[in-house]
Protein backbone atom coordinates (compact mmCIF):
# COMPACT_ATOMS: atom_id res chain seq x y z
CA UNK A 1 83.69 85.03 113.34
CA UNK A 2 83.36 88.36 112.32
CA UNK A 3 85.94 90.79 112.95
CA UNK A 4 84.43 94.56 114.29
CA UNK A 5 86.14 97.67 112.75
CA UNK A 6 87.83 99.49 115.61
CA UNK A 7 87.76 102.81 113.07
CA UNK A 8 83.85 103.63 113.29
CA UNK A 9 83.18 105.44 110.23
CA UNK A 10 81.38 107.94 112.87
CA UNK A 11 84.39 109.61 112.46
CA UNK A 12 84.53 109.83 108.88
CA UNK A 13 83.99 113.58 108.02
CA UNK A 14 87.33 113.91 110.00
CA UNK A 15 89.26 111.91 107.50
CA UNK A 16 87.14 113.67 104.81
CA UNK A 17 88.32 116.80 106.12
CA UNK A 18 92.21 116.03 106.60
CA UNK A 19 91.79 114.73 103.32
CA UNK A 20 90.49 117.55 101.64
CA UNK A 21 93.45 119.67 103.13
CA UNK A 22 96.44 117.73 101.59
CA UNK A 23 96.96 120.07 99.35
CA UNK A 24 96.57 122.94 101.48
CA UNK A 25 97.36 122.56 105.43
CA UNK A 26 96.69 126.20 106.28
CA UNK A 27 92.53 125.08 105.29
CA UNK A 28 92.85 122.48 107.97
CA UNK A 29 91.01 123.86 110.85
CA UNK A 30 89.51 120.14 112.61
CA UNK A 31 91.20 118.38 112.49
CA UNK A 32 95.07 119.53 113.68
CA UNK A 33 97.48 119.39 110.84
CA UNK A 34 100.54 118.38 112.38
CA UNK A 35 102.95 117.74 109.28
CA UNK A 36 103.74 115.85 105.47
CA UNK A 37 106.21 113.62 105.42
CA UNK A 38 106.82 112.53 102.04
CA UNK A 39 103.71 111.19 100.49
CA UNK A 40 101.83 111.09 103.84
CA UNK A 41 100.42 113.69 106.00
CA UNK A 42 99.78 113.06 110.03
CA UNK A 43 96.56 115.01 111.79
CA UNK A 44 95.47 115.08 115.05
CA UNK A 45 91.87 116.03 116.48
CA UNK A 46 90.08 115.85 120.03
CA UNK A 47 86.53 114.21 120.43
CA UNK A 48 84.03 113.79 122.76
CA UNK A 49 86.22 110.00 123.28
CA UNK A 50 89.49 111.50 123.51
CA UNK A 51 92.69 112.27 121.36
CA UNK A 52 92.56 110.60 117.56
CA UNK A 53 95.80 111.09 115.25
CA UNK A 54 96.51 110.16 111.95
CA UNK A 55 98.58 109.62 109.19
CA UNK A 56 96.70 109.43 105.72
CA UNK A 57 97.53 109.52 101.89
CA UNK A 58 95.80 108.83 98.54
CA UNK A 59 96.74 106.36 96.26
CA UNK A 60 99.04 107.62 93.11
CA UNK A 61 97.23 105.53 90.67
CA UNK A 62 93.53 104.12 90.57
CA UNK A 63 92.77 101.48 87.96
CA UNK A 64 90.35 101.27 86.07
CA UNK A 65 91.01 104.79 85.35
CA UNK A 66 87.02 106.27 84.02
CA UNK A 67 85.05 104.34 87.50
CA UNK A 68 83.07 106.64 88.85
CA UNK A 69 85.17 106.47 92.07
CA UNK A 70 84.40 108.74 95.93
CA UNK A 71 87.84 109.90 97.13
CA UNK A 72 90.16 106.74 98.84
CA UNK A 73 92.02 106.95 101.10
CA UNK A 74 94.85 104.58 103.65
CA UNK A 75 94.86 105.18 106.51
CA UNK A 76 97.20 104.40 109.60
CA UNK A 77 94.91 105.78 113.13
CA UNK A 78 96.10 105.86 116.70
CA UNK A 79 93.00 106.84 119.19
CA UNK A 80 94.98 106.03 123.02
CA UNK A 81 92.22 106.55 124.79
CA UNK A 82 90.63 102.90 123.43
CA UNK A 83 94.48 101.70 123.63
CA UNK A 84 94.14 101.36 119.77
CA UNK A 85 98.11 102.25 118.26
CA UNK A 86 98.92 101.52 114.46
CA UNK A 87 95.28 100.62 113.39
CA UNK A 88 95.02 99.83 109.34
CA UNK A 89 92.37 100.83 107.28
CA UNK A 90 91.16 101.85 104.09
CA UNK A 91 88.26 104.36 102.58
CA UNK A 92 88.06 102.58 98.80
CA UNK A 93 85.53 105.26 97.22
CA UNK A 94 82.82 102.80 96.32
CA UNK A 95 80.85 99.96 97.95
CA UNK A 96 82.55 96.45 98.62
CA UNK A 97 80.73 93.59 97.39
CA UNK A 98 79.44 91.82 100.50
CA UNK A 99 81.48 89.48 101.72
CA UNK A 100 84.79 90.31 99.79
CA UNK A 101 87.89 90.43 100.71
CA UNK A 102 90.69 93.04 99.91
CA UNK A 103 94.57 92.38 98.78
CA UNK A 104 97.09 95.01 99.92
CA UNK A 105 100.68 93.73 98.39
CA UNK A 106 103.98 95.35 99.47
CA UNK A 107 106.85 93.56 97.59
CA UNK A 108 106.40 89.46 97.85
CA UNK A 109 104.15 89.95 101.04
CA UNK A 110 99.81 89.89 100.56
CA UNK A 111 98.06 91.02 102.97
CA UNK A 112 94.38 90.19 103.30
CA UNK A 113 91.53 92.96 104.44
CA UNK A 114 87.97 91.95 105.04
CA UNK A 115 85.21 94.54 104.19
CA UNK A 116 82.19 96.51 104.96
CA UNK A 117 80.83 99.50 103.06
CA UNK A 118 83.25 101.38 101.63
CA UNK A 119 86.13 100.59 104.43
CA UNK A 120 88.72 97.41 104.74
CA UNK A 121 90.25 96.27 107.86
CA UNK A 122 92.87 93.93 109.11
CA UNK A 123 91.06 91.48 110.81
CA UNK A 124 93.88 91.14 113.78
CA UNK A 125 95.95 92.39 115.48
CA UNK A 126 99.02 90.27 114.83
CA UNK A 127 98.08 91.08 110.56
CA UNK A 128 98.09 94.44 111.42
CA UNK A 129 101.44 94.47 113.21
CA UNK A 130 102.93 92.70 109.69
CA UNK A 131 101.24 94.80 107.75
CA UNK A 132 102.82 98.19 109.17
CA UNK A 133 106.37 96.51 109.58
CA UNK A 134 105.90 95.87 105.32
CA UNK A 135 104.58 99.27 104.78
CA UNK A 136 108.03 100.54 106.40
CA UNK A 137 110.19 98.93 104.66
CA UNK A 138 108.37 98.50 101.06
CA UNK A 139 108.54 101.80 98.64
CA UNK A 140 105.10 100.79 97.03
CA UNK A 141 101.47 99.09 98.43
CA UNK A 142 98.92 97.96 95.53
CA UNK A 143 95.21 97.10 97.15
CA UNK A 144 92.84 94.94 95.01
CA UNK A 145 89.09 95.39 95.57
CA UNK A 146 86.14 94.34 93.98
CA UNK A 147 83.05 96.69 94.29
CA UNK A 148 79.19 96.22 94.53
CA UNK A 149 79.12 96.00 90.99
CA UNK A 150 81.96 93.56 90.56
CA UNK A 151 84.46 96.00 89.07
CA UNK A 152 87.97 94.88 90.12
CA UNK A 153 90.05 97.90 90.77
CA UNK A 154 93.57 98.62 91.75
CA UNK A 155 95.26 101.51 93.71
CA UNK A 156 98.52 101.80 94.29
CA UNK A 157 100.20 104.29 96.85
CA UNK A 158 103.50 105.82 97.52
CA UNK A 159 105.09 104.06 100.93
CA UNK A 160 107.24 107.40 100.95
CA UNK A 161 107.03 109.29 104.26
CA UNK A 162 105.19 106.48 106.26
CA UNK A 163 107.59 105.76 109.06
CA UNK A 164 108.23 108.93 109.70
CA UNK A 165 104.25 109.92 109.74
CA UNK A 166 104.18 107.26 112.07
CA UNK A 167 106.33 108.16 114.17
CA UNK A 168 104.88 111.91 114.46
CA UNK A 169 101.11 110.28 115.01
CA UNK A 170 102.45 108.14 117.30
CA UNK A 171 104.04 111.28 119.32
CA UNK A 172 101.52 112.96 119.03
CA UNK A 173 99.07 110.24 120.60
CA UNK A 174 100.61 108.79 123.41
């Protein structure tokens, strides 16, 4: 079985935007900057479907360092109105190879992530739920991916900040 993002990539140029005003909130007109907390910075924005929030950060290191590489992203995205809290996901910069899976590893825990495109998922909900608790108590997350072209990369991010950017998107999206 095949498991269906619940992030549709519709709402991409939002994360493209938030993204592109990390470094400088003020910029942020849509969506809603709503605040950094350590390495992680929580949005909000309103659409047609209702309220989306989100906490989102870039990875510290990308390996190997010269692949031509789009910007990545993890992201954590709360949308209330689809009673979706805590949702996982990933923007890796580069097309998956079809039919690969992902490896995000916090400490001793792996956690798989199937793909499509350029995004990785959690395929359930119970994974997802592990996944988070890990990311709250680990200090680092390294995800493995292997890209149309077979390179093998790996991007590690800073675990600094997330509870407490989950607890403000999680406010802020009731």
């Amino acid at each position: 079985m095949i498991y269906t993002p619940r992030l549709q990539f519709s709402c991409k140029y939002i994360i493209i935007a938030a993204a592109l005003s990390l470094a400088s909130p003020a910029l942020a007109a849509d969506p809603k900057f709503l605040d950094n907390k350590g390495d992680w910075s929580a949005y909000s924005h309103k659409t047609k479907e209702g309220k989306i929030c989100f906490a989102i950060t870039e990875p510290k290191e990308k390996l190997p360092k010269k692949v031509n590489r789009d910007p990545v992203y993890f992201l954590v995205t709360n949308r209330p109105g689809e009673k979706i809290k805590n949702e996982v996901s990933i923007i890796t910069g580069y097309p998956y190879k079809t039919g690969s899976i992902t490896n995000v590893k916090i400490g001793d825990d792996t956690f798989k992530m199937y793909t499509k495109s350029d995004g990785a998922w959690v395929d359930n909900d119970r994974n997802e739920k592990n996944l988070i608790k890990a990311m709250k108590i680990g200090s680092k997350m390294v995800v493995k991916g292997t890209s149309r072209r077979g390179t093998l990369t790996a991007d590690t991010y800073s675990l600094s900040g997330i509870t407490a950017a989950i607890s403000i998107i999680d406010k802020a999206c009731k």
